[in-house]
Protein backbone atom coordinates (compact mmCIF):
# COMPACT_ATOMS: atom_id res chain seq x y z
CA UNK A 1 115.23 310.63 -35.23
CA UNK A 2 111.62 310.92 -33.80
CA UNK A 3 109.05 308.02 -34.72
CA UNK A 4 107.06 308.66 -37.59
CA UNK A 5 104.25 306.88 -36.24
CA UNK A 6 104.43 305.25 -39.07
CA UNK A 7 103.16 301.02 -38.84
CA UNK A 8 105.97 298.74 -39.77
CA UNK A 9 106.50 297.14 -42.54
CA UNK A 10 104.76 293.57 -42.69
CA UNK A 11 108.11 292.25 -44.90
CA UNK A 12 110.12 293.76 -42.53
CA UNK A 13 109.00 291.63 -39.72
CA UNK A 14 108.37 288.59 -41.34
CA UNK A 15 111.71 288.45 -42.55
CA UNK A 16 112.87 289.43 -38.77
CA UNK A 17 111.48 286.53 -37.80
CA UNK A 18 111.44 283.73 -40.42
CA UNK A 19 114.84 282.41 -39.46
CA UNK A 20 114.34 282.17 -36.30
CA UNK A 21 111.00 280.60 -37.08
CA UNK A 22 112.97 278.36 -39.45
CA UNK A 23 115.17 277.21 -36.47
CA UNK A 24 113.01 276.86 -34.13
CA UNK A 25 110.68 274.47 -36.22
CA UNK A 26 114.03 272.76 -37.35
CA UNK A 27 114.70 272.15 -33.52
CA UNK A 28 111.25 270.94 -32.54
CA UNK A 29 110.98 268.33 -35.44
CA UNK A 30 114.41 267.03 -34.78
CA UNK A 31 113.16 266.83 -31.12
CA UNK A 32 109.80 264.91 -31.76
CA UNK A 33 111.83 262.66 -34.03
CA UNK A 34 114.30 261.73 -30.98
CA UNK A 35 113.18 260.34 -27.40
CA UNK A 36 112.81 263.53 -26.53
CA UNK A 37 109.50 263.49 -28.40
CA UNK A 38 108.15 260.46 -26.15
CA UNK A 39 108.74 262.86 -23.25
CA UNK A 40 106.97 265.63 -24.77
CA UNK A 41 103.67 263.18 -25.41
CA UNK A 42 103.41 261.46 -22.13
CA UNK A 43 101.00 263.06 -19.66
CA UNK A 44 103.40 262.95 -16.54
CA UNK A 45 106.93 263.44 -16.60
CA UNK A 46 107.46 259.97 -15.12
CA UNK A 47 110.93 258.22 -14.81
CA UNK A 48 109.72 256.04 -17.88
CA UNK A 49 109.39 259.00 -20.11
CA UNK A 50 112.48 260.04 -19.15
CA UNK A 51 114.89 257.00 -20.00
CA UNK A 52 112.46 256.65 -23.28
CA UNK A 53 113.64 260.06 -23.60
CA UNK A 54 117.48 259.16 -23.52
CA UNK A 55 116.53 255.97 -25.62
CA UNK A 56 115.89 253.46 -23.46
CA UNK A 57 118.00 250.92 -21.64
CA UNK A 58 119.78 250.08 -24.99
CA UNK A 59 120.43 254.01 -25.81
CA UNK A 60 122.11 254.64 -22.28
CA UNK A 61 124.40 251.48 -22.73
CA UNK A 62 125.05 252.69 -26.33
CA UNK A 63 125.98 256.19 -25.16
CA UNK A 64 127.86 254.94 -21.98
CA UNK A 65 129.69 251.89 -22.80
CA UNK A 66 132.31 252.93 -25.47
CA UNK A 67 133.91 254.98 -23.58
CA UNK A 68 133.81 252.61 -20.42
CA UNK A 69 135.23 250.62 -22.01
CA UNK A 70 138.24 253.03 -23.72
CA UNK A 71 138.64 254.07 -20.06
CA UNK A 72 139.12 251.12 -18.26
CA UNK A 73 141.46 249.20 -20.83
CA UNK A 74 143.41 252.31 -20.84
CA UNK A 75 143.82 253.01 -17.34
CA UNK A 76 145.27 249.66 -16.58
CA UNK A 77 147.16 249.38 -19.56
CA UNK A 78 147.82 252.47 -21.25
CA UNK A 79 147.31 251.07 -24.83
CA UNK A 80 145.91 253.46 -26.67
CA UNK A 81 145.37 250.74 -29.89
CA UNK A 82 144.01 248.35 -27.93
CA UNK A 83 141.90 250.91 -26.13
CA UNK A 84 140.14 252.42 -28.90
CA UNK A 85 140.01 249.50 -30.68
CA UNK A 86 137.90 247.59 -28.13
CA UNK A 87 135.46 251.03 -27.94
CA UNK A 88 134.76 250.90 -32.00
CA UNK A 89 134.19 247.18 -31.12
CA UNK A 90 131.59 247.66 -28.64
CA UNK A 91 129.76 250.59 -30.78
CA UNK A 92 130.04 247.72 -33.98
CA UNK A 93 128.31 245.29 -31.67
CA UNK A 94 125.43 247.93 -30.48
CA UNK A 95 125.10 248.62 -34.27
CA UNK A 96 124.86 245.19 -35.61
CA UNK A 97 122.35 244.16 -32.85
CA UNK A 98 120.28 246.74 -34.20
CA UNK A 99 119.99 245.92 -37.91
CA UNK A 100 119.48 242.55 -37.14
CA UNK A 101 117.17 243.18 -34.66
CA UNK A 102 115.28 245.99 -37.27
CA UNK A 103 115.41 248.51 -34.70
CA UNK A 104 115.77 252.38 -35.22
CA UNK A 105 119.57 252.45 -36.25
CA UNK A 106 120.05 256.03 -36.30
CA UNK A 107 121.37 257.00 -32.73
CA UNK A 108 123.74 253.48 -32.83
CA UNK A 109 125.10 254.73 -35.90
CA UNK A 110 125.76 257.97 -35.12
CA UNK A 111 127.24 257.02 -31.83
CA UNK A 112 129.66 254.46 -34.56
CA UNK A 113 130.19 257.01 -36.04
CA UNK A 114 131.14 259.84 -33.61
CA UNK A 115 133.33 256.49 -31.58
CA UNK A 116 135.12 255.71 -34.93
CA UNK A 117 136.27 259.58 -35.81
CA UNK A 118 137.83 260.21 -32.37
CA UNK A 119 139.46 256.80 -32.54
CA UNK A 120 140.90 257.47 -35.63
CA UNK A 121 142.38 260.81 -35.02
CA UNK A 122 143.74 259.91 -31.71
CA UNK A 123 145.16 256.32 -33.54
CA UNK A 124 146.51 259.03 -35.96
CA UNK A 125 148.83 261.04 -33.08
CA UNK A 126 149.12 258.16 -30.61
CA UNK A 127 147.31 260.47 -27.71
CA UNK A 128 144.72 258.99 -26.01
CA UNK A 129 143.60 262.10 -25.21
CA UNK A 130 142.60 262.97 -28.80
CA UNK A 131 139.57 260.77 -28.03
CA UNK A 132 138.00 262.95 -26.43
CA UNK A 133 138.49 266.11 -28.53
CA UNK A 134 135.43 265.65 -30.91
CA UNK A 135 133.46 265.70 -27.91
CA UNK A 136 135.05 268.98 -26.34
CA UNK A 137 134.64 270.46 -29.53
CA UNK A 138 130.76 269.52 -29.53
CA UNK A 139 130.25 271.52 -25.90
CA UNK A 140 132.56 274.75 -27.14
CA UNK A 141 130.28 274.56 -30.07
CA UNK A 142 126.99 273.73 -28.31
CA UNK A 143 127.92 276.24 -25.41
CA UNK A 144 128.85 279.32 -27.81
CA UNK A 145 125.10 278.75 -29.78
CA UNK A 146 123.12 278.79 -26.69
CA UNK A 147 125.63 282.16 -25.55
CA UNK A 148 124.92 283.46 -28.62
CA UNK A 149 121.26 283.01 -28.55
CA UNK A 150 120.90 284.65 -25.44
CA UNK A 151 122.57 287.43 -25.87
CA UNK A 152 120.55 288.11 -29.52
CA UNK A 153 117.17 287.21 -27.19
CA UNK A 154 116.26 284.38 -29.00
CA UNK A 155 117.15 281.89 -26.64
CA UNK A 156 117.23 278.46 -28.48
CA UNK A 157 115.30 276.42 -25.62
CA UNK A 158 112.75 279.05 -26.38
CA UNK A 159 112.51 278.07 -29.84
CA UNK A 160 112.40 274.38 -29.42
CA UNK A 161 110.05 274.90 -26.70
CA UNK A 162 107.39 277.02 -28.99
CA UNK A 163 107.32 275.17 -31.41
CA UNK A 164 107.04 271.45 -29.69
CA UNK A 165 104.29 273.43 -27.35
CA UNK A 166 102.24 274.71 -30.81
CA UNK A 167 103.03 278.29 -29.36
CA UNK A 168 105.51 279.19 -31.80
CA UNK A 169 107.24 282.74 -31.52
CA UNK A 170 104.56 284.19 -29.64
CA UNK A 171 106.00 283.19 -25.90
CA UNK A 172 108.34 286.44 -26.89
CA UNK A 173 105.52 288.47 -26.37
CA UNK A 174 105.20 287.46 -22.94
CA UNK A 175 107.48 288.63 -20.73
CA UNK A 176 107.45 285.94 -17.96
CA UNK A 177 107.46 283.28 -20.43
CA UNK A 178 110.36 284.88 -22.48
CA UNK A 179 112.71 285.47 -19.08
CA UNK A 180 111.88 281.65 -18.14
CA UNK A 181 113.34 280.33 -22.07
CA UNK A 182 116.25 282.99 -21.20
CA UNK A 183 117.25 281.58 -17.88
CA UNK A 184 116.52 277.73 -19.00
CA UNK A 185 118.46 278.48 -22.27
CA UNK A 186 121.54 280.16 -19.59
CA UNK A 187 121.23 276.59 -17.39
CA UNK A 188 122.03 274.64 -20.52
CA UNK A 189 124.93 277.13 -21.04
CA UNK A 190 126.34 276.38 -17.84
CA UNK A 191 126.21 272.73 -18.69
CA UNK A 192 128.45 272.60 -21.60
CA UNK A 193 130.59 275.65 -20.06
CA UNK A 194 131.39 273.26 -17.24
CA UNK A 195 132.25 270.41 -19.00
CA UNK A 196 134.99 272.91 -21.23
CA UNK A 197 136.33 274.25 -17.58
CA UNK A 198 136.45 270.43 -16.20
CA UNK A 199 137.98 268.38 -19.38
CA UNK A 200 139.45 271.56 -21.29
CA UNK A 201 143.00 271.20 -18.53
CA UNK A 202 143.02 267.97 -18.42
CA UNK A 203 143.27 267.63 -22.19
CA UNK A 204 146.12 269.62 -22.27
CA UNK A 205 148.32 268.20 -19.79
CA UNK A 206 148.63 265.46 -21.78
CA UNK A 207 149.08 263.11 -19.74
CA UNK A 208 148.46 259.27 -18.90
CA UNK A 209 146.68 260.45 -15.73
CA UNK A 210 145.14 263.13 -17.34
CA UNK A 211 143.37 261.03 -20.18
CA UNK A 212 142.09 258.44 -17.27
CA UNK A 213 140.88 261.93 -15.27
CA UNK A 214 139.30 263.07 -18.72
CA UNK A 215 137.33 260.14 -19.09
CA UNK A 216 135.87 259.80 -15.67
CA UNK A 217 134.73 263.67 -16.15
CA UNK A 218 132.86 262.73 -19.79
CA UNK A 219 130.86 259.81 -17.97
CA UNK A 220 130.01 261.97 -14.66
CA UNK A 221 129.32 265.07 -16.78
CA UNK A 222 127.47 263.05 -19.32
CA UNK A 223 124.08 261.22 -18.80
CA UNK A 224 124.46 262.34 -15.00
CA UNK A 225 123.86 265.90 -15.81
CA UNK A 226 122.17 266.04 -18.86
CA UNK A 227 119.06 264.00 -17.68
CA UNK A 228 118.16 265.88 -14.49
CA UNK A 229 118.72 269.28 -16.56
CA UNK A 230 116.19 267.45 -19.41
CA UNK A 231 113.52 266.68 -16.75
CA UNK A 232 113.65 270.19 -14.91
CA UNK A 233 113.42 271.96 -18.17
CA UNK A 234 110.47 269.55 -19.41
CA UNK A 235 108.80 270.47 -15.92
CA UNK A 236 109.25 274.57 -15.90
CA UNK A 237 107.95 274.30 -19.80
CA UNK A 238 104.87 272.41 -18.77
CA UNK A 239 104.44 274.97 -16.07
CA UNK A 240 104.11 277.11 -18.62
CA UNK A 241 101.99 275.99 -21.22
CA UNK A 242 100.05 273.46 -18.56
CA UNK A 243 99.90 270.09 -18.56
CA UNK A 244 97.74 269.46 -21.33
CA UNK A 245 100.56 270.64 -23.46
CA UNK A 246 98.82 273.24 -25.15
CA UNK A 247 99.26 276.77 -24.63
CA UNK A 248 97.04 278.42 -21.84
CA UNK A 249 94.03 279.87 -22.53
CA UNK A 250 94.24 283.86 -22.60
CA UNK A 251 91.40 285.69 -21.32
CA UNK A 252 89.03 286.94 -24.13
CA UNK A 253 88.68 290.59 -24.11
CA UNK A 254 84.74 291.59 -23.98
CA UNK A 255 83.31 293.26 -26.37
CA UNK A 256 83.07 297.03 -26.03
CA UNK A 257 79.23 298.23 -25.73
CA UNK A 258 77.21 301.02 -24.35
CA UNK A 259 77.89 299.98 -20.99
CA UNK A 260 81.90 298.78 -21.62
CA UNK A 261 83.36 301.83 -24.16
CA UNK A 262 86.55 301.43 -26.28
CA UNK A 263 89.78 302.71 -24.81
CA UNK A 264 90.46 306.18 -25.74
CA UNK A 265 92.84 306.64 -28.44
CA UNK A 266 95.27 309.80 -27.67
């Protein structure tokens, strides 16, 4: 059916985009509220902002040690109790030090928290293995919303990104800036889809070497991978928006004159 020509609707397009708008100002707050946020404020991308970005010493030992700990018990003894028992121990500890301390309790709790679910469901089948399903579940999940947000072009590092940068949804209007959020959005894909293709078989051999494999494959393809990916995507969005952290400045069109007419209109 030929065009009209016809303007849009202004409803129509603002409710095209006020979920994603929603979203992406949901994502943004929820990263200024985490380290990510002390990244996003500090002038260079040093290696400071970036382990204040993962939460410091204390947030990489709180992320890391639980299941060190799960994996080395049960690799030399097999004991799944005793395993995950000793894991929830260490993530009590971490969380106790905390409120005494009067810290920020919120990522030692939810890493408690997250720790004592997979310990209880794999207490509740004896498999060691079911330790670790929470967390593939969390990259199928993760890895089918960034999939999905690609292929609907509304890549969700694009939304973060606009909306920490002040730009909001108008880096879709530009295409470089809107293939950049795509292919960013596609290496954070790749990230979770590799972690499903490593631990995914190895979860379902069940198996005592299997579980000991699995774990060494959540540590490497934890913090190792994720914090590289977190600085090179912090560094291509600066690019974009410059250092300052605003959004670069547009040139002003002149204003037409005797000398500098109008464009024609057809």
């Amino acid at each position: 059916m030929p065009s009209t020509g016809e303007p849009s609707n202004p409803d129509d397009d603002e409710r095209e985009t006020s979920v994603p708008s929603a979203l992406g100002e949901g994502l943004a707050s929820a990263a200024r509220k985490s380290g990510i946020g002390k990244l996003a404020d500090s002038e260079t991308s040093t290696g400071a902002a970036l382990l204040a970005a993962l939460g410091g010493v204390r947030g990489l030992l709180e992320t890391i040690l639980p299941g060190l700990v799960f994996l080395i018990l049960f690799t030399f003894t097999t004991n799944v109790p005793l395993s995950l028992g000793a894991s929830v121990l260490v993530a009590v500890v971490f969380t106790v030090v905390r409120i005494v301390g009067k810290t920020p309790v919120t990522q030692a709790i939810a890493g408690l928290i997250g720790v004592g679910a997979s310990a209880i469901l794999a207490l509740i089948t004896g498999r060691g293995e079911d330790n670790f399903l929470f967390g593939i579940g969390l990259n199928l999940l993760y890895g089918a919303a960034l999939l999905i947000s690609m292929l609907v072009r509304w890549p969700l590092i694009g939304l973060a990104s606009g909306y920490l940068m002040g730009d909001g949804l108008a880096w879709r209007k530009d295409r470089t800036k809107f293939r950049v959020m795509q292919a960013l959005t596609f290496f954070w894909f790749l990230l979770f889809a590799a972690r499903l293709v490593v631990e995914l078989p190895l979860y379902l051999a069940h198996t005592a070497a299997a579980t000991t494999g699995l774990g060494i494959a959540k540590l490497l393809m934890g913090v190792p991978l994720y914090a590289p990916l977190l600085l090179v995507t912090w560094f291509v969005v600066r690019g974009l928006y410059g250092v300052g952290g605003g959004a670069k400045d547009e040139p002003k069109p002149e204003p037409a004159g005797p000398d500098r007419p109008e464009s024609n209109r057809s």
